[in-house]
Protein backbone atom coordinates (compact mmCIF):
# COMPACT_ATOMS: atom_id res chain seq x y z
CA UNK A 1 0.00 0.00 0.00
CA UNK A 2 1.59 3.26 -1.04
CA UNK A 3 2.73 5.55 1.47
CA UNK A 4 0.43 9.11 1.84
CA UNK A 5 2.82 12.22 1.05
CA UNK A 6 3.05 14.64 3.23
CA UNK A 7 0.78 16.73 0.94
CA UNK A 8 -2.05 14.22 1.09
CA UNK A 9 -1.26 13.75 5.02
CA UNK A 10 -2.27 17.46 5.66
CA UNK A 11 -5.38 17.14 3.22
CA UNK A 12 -6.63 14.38 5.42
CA UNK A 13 -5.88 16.23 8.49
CA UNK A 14 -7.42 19.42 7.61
CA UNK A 15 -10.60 17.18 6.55
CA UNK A 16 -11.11 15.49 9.77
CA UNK A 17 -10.58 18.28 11.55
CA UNK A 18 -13.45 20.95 11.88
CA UNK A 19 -11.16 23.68 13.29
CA UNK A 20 -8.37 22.75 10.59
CA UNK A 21 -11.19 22.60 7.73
CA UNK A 22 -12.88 25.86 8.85
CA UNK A 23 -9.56 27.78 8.89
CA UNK A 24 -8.81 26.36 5.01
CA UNK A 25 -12.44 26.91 3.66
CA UNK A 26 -14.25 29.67 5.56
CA UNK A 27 -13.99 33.46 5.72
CA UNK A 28 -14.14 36.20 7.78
CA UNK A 29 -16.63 38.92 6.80
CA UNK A 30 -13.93 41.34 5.64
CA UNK A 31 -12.50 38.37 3.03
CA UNK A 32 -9.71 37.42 5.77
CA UNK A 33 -9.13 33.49 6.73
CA UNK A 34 -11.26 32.29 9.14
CA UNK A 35 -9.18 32.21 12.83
CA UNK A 36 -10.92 30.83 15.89
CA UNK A 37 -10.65 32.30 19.32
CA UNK A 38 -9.35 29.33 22.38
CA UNK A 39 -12.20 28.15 23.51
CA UNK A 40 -14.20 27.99 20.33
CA UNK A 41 -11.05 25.89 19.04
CA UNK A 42 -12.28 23.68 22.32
CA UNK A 43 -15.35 23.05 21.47
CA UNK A 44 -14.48 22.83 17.52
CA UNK A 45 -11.77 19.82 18.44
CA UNK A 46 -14.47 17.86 21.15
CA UNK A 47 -14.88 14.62 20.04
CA UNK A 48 -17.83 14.02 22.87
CA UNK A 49 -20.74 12.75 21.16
CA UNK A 50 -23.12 15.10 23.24
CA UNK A 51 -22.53 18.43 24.56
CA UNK A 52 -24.19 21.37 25.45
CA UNK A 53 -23.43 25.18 25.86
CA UNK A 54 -24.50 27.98 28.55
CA UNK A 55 -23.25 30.98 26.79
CA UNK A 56 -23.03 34.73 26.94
CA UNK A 57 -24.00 36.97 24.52
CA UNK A 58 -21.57 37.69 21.55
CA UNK A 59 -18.76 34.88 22.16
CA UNK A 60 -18.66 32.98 18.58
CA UNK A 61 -21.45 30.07 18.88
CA UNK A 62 -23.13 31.00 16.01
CA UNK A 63 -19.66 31.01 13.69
CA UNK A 64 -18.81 27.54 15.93
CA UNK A 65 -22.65 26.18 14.80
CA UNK A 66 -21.98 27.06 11.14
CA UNK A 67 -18.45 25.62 10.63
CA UNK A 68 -19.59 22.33 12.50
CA UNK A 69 -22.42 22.12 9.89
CA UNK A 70 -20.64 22.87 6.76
CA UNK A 71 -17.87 20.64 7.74
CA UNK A 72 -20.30 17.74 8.53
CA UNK A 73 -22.27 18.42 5.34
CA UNK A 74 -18.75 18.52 3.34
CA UNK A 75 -16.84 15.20 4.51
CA UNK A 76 -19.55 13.30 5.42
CA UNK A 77 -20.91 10.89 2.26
CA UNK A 78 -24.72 10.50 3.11
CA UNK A 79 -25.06 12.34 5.98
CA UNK A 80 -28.18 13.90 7.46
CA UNK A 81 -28.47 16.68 9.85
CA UNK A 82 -30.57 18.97 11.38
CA UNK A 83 -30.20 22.66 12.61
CA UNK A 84 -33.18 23.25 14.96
CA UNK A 85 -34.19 26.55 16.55
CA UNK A 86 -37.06 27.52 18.87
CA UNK A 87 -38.59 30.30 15.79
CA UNK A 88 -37.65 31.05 12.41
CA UNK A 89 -35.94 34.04 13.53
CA UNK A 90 -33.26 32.13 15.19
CA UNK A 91 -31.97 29.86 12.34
CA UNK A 92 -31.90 32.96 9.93
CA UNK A 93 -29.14 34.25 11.31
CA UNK A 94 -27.70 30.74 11.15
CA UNK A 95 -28.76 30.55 7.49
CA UNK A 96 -27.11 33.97 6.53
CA UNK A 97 -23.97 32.86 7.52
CA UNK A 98 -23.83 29.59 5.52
CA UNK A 99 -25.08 31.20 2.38
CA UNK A 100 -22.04 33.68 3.29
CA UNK A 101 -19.48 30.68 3.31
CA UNK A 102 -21.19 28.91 0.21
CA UNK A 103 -20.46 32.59 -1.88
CA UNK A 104 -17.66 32.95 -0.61
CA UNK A 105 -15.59 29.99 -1.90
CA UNK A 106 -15.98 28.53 -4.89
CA UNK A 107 -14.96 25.50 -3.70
CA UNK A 108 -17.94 24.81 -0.97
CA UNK A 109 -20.45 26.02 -3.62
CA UNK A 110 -19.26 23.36 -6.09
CA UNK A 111 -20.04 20.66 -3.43
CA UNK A 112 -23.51 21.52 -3.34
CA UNK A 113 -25.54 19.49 -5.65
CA UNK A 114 -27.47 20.41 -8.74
CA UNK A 115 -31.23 19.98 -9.99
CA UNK A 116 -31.41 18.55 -13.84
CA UNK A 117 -31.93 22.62 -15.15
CA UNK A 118 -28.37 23.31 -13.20
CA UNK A 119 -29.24 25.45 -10.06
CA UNK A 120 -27.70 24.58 -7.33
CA UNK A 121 -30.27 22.61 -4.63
CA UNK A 122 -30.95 25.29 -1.91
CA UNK A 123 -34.60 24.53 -0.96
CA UNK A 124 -36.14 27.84 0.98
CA UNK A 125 -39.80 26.40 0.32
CA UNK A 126 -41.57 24.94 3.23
CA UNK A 127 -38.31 25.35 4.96
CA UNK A 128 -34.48 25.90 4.03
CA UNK A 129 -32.58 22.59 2.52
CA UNK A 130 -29.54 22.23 1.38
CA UNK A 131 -28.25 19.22 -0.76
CA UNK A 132 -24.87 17.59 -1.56
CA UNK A 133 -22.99 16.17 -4.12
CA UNK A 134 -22.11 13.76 -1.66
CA UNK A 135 -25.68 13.08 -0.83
CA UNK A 136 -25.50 15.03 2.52
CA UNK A 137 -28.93 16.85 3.35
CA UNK A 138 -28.92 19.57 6.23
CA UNK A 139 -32.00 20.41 7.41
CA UNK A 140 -32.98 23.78 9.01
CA UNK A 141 -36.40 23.86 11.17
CA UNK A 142 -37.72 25.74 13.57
CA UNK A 143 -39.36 24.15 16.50
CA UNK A 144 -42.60 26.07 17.05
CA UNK A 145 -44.48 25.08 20.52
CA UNK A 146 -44.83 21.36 19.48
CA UNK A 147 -41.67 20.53 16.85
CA UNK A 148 -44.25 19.67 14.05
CA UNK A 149 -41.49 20.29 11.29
CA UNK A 150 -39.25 17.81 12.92
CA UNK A 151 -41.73 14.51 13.10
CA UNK A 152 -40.75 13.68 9.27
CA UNK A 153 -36.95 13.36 10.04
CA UNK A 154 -34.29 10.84 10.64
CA UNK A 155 -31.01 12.55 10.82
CA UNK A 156 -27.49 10.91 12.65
CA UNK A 157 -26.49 14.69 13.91
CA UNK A 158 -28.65 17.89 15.32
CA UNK A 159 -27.82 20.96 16.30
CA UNK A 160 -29.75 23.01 18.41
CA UNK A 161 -29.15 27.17 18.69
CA UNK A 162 -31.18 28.80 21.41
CA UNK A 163 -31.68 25.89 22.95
CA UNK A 164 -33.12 26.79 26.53
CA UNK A 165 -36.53 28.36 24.71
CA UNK A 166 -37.74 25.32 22.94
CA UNK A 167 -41.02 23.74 24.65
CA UNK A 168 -40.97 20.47 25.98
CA UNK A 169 -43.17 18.59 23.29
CA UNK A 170 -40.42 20.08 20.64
CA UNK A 171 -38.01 18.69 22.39
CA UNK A 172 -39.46 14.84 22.07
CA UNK A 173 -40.26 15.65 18.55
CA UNK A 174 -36.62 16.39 18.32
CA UNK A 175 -35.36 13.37 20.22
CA UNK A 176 -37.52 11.05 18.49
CA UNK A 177 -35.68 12.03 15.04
CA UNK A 178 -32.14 11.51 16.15
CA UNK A 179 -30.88 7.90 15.15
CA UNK A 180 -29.59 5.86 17.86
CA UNK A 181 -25.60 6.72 18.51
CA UNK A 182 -26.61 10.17 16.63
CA UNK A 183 -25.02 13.30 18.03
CA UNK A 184 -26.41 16.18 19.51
CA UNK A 185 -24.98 19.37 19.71
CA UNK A 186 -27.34 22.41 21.85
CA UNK A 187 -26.18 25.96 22.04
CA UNK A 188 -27.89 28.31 24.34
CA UNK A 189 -27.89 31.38 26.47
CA UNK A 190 -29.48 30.23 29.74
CA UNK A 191 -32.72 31.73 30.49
CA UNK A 192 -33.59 30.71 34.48
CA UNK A 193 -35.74 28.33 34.07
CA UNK A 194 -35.76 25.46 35.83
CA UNK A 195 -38.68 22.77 34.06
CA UNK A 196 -36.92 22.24 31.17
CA UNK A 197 -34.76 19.77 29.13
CA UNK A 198 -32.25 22.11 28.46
CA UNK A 199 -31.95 22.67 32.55
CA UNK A 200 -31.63 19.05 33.11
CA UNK A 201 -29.13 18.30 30.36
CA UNK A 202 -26.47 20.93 31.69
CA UNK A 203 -26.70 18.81 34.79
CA UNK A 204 -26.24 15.37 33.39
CA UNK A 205 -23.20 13.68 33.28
CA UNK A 206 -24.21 12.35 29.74
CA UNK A 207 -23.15 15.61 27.86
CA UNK A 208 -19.99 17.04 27.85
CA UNK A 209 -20.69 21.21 29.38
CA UNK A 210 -19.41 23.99 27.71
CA UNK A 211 -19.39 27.58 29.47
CA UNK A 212 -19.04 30.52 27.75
CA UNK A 213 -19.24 33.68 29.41
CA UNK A 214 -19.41 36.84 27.28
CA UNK A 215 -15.87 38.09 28.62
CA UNK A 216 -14.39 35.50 26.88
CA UNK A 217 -14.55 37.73 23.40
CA UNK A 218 -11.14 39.00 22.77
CA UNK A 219 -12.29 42.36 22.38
CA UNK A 220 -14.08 42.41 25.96
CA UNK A 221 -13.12 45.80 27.87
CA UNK A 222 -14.46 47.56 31.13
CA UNK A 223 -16.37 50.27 29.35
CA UNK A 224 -18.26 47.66 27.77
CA UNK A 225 -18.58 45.79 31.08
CA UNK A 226 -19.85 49.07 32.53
CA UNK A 227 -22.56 49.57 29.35
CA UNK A 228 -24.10 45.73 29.91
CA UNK A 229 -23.88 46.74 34.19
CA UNK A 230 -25.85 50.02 33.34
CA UNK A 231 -28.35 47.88 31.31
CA UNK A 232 -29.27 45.03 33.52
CA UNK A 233 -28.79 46.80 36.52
CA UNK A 234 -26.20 44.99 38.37
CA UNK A 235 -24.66 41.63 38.37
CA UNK A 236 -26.88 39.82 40.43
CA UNK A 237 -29.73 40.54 37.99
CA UNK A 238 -31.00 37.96 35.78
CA UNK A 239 -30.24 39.82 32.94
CA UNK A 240 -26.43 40.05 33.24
CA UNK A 241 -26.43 36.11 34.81
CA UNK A 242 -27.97 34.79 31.61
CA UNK A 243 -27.18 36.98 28.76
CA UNK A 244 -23.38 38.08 30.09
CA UNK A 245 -22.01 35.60 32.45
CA UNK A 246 -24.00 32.66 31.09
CA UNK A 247 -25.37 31.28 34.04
CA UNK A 248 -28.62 29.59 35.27
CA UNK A 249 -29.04 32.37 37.93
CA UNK A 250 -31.54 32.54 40.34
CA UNK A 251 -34.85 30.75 39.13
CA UNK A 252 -36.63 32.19 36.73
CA UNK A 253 -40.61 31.69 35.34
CA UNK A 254 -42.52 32.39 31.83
CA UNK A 255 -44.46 35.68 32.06
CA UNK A 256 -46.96 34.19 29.59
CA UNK A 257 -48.59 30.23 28.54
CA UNK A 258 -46.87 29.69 25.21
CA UNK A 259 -49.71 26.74 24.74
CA UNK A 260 -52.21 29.20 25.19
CA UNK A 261 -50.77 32.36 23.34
CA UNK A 262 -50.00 30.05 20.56
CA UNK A 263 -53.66 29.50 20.41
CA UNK A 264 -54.20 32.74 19.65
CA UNK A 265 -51.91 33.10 16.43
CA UNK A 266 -54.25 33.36 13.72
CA UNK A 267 -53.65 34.61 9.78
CA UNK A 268 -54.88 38.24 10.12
CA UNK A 269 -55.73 39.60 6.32
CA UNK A 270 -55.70 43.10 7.33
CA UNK A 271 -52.69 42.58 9.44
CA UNK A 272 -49.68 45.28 8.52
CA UNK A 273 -46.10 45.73 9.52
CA UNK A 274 -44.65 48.41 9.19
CA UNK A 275 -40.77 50.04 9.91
CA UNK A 276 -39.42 53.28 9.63
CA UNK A 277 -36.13 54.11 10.36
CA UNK A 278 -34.41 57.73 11.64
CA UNK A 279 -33.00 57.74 7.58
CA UNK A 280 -36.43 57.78 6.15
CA UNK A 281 -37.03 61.29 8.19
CA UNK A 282 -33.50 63.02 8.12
CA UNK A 283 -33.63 65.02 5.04
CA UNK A 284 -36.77 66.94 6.00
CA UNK A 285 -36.79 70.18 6.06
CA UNK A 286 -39.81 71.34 8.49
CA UNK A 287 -42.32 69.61 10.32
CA UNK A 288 -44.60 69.76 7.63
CA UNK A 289 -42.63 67.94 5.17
CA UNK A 290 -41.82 65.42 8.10
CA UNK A 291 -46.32 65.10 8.22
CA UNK A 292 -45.55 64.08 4.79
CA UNK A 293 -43.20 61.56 4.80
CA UNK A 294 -44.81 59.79 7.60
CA UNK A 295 -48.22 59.72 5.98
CA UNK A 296 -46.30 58.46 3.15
CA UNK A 297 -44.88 55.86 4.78
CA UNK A 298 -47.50 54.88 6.68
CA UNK A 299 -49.89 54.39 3.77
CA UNK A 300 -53.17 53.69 6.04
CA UNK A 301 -56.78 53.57 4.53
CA UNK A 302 -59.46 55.82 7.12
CA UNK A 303 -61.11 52.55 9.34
CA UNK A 304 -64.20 52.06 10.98
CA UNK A 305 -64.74 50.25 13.78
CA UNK A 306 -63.73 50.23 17.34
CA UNK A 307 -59.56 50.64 17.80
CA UNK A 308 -57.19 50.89 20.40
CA UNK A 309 -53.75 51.40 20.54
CA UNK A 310 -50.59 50.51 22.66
CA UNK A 311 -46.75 51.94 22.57
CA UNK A 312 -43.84 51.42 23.95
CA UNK A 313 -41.77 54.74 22.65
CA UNK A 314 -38.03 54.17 22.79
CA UNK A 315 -35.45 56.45 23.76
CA UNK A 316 -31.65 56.83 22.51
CA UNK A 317 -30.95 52.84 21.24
CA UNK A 318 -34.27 51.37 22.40
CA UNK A 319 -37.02 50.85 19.20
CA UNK A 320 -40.62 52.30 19.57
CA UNK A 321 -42.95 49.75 19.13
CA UNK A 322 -46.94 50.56 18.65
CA UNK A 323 -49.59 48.56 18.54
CA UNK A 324 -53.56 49.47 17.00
CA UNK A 325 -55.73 46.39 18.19
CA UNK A 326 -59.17 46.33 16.45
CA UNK A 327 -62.56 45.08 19.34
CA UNK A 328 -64.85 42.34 17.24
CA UNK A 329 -67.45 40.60 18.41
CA UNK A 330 -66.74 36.80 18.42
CA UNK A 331 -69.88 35.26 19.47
CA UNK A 332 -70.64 36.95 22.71
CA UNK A 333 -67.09 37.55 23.63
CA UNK A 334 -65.12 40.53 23.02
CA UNK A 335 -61.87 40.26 20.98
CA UNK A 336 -59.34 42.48 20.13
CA UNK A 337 -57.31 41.26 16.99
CA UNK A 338 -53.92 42.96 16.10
CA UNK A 339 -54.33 45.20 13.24
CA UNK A 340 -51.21 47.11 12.74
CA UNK A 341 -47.41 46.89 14.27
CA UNK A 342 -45.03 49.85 13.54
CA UNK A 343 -41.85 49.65 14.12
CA UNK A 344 -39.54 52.56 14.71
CA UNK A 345 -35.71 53.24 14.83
CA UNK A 346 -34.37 55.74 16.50
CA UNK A 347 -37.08 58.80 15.53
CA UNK A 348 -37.79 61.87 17.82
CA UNK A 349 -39.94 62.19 19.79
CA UNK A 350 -41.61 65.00 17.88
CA UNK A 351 -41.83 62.53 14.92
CA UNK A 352 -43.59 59.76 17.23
CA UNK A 353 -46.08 62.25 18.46
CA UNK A 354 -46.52 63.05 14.60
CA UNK A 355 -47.50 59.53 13.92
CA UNK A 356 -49.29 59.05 16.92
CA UNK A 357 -51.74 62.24 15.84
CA UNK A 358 -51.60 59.88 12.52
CA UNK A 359 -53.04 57.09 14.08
CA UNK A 360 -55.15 59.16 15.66
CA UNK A 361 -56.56 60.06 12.45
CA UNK A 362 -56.99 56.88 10.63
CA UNK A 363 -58.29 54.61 13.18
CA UNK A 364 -59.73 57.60 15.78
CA UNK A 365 -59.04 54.99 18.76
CA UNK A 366 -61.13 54.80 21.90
CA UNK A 367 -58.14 54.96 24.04
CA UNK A 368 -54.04 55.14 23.71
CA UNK A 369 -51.85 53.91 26.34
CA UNK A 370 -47.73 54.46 26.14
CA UNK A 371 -45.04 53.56 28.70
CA UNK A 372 -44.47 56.95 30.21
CA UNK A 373 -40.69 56.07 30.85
CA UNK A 374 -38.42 56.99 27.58
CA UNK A 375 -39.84 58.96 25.44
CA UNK A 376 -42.99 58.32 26.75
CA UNK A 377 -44.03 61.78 28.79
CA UNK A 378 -42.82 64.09 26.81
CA UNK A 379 -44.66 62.92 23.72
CA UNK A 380 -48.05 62.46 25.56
CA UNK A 381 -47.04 65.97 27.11
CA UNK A 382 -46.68 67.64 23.43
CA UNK A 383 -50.00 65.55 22.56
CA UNK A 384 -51.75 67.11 25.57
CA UNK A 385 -50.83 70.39 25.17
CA UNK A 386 -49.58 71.96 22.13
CA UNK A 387 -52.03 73.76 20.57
CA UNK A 388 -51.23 72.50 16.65
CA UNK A 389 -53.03 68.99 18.71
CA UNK A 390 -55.95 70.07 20.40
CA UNK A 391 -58.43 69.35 17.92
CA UNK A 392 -57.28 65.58 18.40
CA UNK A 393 -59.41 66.02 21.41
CA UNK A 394 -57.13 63.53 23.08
CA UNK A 395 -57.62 64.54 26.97
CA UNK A 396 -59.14 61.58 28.73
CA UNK A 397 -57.99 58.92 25.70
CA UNK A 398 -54.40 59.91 25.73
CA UNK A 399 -53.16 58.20 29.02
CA UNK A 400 -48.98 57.58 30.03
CA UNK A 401 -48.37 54.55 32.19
CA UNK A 402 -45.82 54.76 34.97
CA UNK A 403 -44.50 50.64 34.53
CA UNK A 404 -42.89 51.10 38.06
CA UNK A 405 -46.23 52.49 39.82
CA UNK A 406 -49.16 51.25 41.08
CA UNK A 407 -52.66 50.83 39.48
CA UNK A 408 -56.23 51.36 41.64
CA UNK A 409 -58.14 47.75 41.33
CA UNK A 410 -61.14 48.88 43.10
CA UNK A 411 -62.00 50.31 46.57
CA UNK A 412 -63.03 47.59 48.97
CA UNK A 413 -64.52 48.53 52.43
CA UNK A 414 -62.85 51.79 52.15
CA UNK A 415 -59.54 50.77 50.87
CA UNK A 416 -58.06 51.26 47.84
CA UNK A 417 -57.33 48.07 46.50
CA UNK A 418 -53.98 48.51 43.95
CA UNK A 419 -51.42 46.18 41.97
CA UNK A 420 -48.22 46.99 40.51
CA UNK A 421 -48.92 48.78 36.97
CA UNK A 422 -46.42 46.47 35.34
CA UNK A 423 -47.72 43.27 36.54
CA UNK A 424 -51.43 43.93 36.22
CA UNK A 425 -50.79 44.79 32.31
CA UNK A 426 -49.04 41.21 32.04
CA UNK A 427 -51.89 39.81 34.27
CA UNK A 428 -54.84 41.50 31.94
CA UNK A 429 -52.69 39.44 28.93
CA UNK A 430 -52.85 36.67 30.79
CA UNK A 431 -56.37 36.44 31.46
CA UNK A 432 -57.19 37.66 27.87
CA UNK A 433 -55.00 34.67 26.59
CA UNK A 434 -56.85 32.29 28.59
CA UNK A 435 -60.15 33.33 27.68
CA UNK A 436 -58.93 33.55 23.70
CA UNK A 437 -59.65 37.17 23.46
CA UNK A 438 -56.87 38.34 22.00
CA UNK A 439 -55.33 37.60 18.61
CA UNK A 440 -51.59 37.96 16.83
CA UNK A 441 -51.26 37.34 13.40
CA UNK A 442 -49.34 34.19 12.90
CA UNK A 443 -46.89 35.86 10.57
CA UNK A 444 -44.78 38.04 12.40
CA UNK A 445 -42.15 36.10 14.28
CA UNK A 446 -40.90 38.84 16.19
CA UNK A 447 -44.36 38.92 18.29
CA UNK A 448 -43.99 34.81 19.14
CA UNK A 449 -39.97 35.49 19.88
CA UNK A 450 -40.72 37.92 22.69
CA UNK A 451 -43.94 36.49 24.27
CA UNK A 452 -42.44 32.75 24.62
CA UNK A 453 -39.14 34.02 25.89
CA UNK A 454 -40.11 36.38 28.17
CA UNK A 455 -39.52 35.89 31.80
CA UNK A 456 -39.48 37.21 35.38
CA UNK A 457 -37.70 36.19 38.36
CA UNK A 458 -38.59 36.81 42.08
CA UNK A 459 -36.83 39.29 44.91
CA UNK A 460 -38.16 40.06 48.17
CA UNK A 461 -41.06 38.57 46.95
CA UNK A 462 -41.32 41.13 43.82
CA UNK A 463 -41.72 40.38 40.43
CA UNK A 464 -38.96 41.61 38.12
CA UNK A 465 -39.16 41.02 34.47
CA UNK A 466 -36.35 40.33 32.29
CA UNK A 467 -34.80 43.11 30.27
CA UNK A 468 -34.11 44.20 26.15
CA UNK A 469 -36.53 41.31 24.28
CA UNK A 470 -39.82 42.75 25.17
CA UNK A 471 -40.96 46.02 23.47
CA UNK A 472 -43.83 44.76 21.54
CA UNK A 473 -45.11 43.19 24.70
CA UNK A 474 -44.83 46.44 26.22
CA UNK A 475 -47.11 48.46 23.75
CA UNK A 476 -49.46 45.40 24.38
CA UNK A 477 -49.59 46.01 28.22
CA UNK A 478 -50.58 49.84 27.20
CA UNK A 479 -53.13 48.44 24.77
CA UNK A 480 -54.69 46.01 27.71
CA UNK A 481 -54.61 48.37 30.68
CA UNK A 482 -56.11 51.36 28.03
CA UNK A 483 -58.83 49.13 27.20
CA UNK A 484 -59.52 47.47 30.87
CA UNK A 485 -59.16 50.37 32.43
CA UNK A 486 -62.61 51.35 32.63
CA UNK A 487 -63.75 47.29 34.08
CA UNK A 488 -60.67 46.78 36.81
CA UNK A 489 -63.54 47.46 39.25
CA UNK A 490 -65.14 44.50 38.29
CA UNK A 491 -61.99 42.65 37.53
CA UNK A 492 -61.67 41.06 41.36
CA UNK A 493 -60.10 38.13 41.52
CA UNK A 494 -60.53 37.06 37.62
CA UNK A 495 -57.34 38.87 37.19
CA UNK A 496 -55.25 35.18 36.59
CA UNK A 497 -52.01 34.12 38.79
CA UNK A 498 -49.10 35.36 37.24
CA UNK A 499 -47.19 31.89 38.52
CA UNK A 500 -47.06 29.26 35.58
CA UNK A 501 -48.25 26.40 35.45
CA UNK A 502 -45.73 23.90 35.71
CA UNK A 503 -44.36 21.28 33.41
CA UNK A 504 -42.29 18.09 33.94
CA UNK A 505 -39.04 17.30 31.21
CA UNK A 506 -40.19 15.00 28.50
CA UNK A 507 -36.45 14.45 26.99
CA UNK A 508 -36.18 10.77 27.48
């Protein structure tokens, strides 16, 4: 048998090696060689057949996630694997970065295989597919609350990104597709919670545990230490344990049923999205051309009907996020069904109060609630009182919501019976869920991201609720307390437990 050369010796190392194959094939963003930090290089050279990560924010999982899948996909004849995500959102960034690689060099786009009219198999249609000359398939799915899109499958190697959010029936789904001796492969920032199969797997002696805190990126400093301490509030907040140090952290709970706000995803016909950016609004001249623009980018139709509307107006780096629910009757319940989401970057607060007169105009709402903190007051202030408004007639529909305050339930034998604002909004969702009475248009992603990841934890017996992922949720509160407001005397104790209901691991 003829002796390798030392040529063909380093070809077969680089091949078996993902690290070694990842620094000869893939590229930086900038067109540089792709070089790998220590402890990526770690986890890149594990040969464990299970492991699992409780990572940071921003240390290099999602570049470690993409090279182990190309690699797999490129040296492996036949294989079959799966990237899984909790949402849709979650594997594009995954999916961005491969297509990256594949343009990149020639030489990974010539392994992909070809249909009979020569275009290279990328599937995007139900969900993204890639195919191999060498007859490897990767599979990209997202999980949803019950891992529907995985029940078809039988792959020998998954990989799961945001691990810690998926539900516990996607995580059988996902089990029940990996072949016996498969390997598994789950990425995650922790998230607190402590009834899940991603909990239990960082504690079993069956995976091989990966920690990666966010300090462990090379270009870590103390000003931005100081900027992610300023933001979560401290270091014993949940915040900075899970998204910074990567740590389970003190226990943590869901804030909403996914089972039960997933029953109220519907397809919405009239549903719009719509974003507008600080860009869109810089080259006007006057307020009046400003009017303009925003009507032109709006594009909205005069409704009729019953309307109310929710915001969450951002300040500095933080996005404004408003809400216009529309009230139908559905049988002899009430239902409020979620008409239009705007979306804005980094505009004034002049310009929100603009668009909320807007608003005003094209759906004349029964009542608008905003988060008085961030830009909040001083654009229902302007609203309130500048005279170019007053024919809005806003004064008693107009109201700002102090999150950190407290809300009157109801005077009981004399007493003023009140709740924390922020936790009677999220309490008024909660009941609403229950009873089916509101509805989110199945489309937009962003909405199921943030209402089956967000969380709270407990201190002292207070609730605090987790920080950055929950803006839309936040013009929904407004939306709920502006349109309850006027019943919270009746509300006694209908007003549903803001524990959750418990669930046990189904990972088997």
């Amino acid at each position: 048998m003829a002796r390798l050369t030392a040529q063909e010796r380093k070809i077969v190392e680089t091949l078996r090696s993902p690290m070694l194959w990842g620094q000869a094939y893939l590229r930086n963003r900038d067109g540089s060689p792709r070089e790998y930090w220590e402890h990526q290089r770690e986890d890149l050279l594990c040969e464990d057949r299970n492991i699992i990560h409780l990572d940071g924010r921003a240390v290099g999982k999602t570049i470690n996630l993409t090279t182990q899948v190309l690699h797999y996909a490129f040296v492996t004849h036949g294989g079959q694997g799966l990237i899984a995500a909790p949402h849709q959102g979650h594997l594009d960034t995954i999916i961005e970065e491969v297509e990256f690689q594949l343009d990149a060099n020639p030489d990974l786009m010539t392994s992909v295989a070809l249909t009979k009219y020569g275009k290279p198999k990328i599937h995007r249609k139900p969900y993204f597919r890639l195919e191999f000359t060498n007859g490897s398939i990767l599979y990209f799915r997202p999980a949803g609350a019950y891992g529907d899109a995985f029940r078809s499958l039988h792959v020998d190697r998954v990989w799961v990104d945001e691990a810690a959010w998926l539900s516990e029936k996607a995580w059988k789904a996902l089990r029940q597709c990996l072949n016996a001796g498969g390997t598994l492969r789950i990425y995650s920032t922790p998230n607190g919670l402590r009834n899940t199969t991603y909990y239990r797997l960082t504690l079993s002696d069956q995976f091989k545990v990966f920690r990666w805190p966010s300090w462990l990126n090379p270009g870590w400093n103390e000003e931005r230490e100081a900027e992610l301490l300023e933001f979560y509030g401290g270091r014993d907040t949940s915040g900075w344990q899970h998204e910074v140090a990567g740590e389970h952290g003190k226990p943590s709970y869901g804030a909403f049923n996914v089972e039960q706000f997933n029953l109220c995803r519907q397809d919405v016909l009239e549903y719009q999205k719509v974003v507008i950016t600080d860009s869109e609004l810089r080259d006007c001249e006057d307020e009046e051309a400003a009017h303009d623009r925003l009507e032109l980018l709006l594009n909205l139709m005069p409704q009729t009907g019953v309307f109310w509307i929710g915001g969450d107006l951002g300040y500095t780096n933080d996005p404004t996020e408003l809400v216009v629910f529309q009230e139908i009757d559905v049988g002899e319940r009430k239902v409020l069904r979620l008409v239009l989401r705007l979306h804005m970057e980094h505009v004034t607060y002049p310009h929100i109060a603009q668009t909320l007169a807007l608003l005003e105009r094209y759906y004349t709402p029964v009542g608008i609630g905003v988060d008085n903190g961030g830009n909040g007051l001083a654009v229902v202030q302007e609203l309130l009182t500048l005279d170019k408004y007053k024919a809005l007639g806003l004064e008693g529909r107009l109201k700002g919501y102090d999150f950190g305050g407290m809300t009157r339930l109801a005077v009981r034998d004399g007493k003023e019976v009140k709740k924390r604002t922020k936790e009677l909004m999220t309490s008024l969702i909660n009941g609403a869920l229950q009873r089916r009475q509101l509805v989110f248009p199945a489309e937009d992603l962003e909405i199921e991201d943030q209402f089956t990841t967000h969380t709270y934890t407990l201190r002292d017996g207070k609730i605090i609720y987790s920080k950055g992922n929950d803006h839309i949720i936040d013009a929904v509160r407004c939306a709920m307390l502006a349109h309850e407001e006027g019943n919270l005397d009746q509300a006694g104790e209908e007003i549903v437990s803001l524990k959750p209901v418990f669930t046990d691991p189904v990972f088997i």
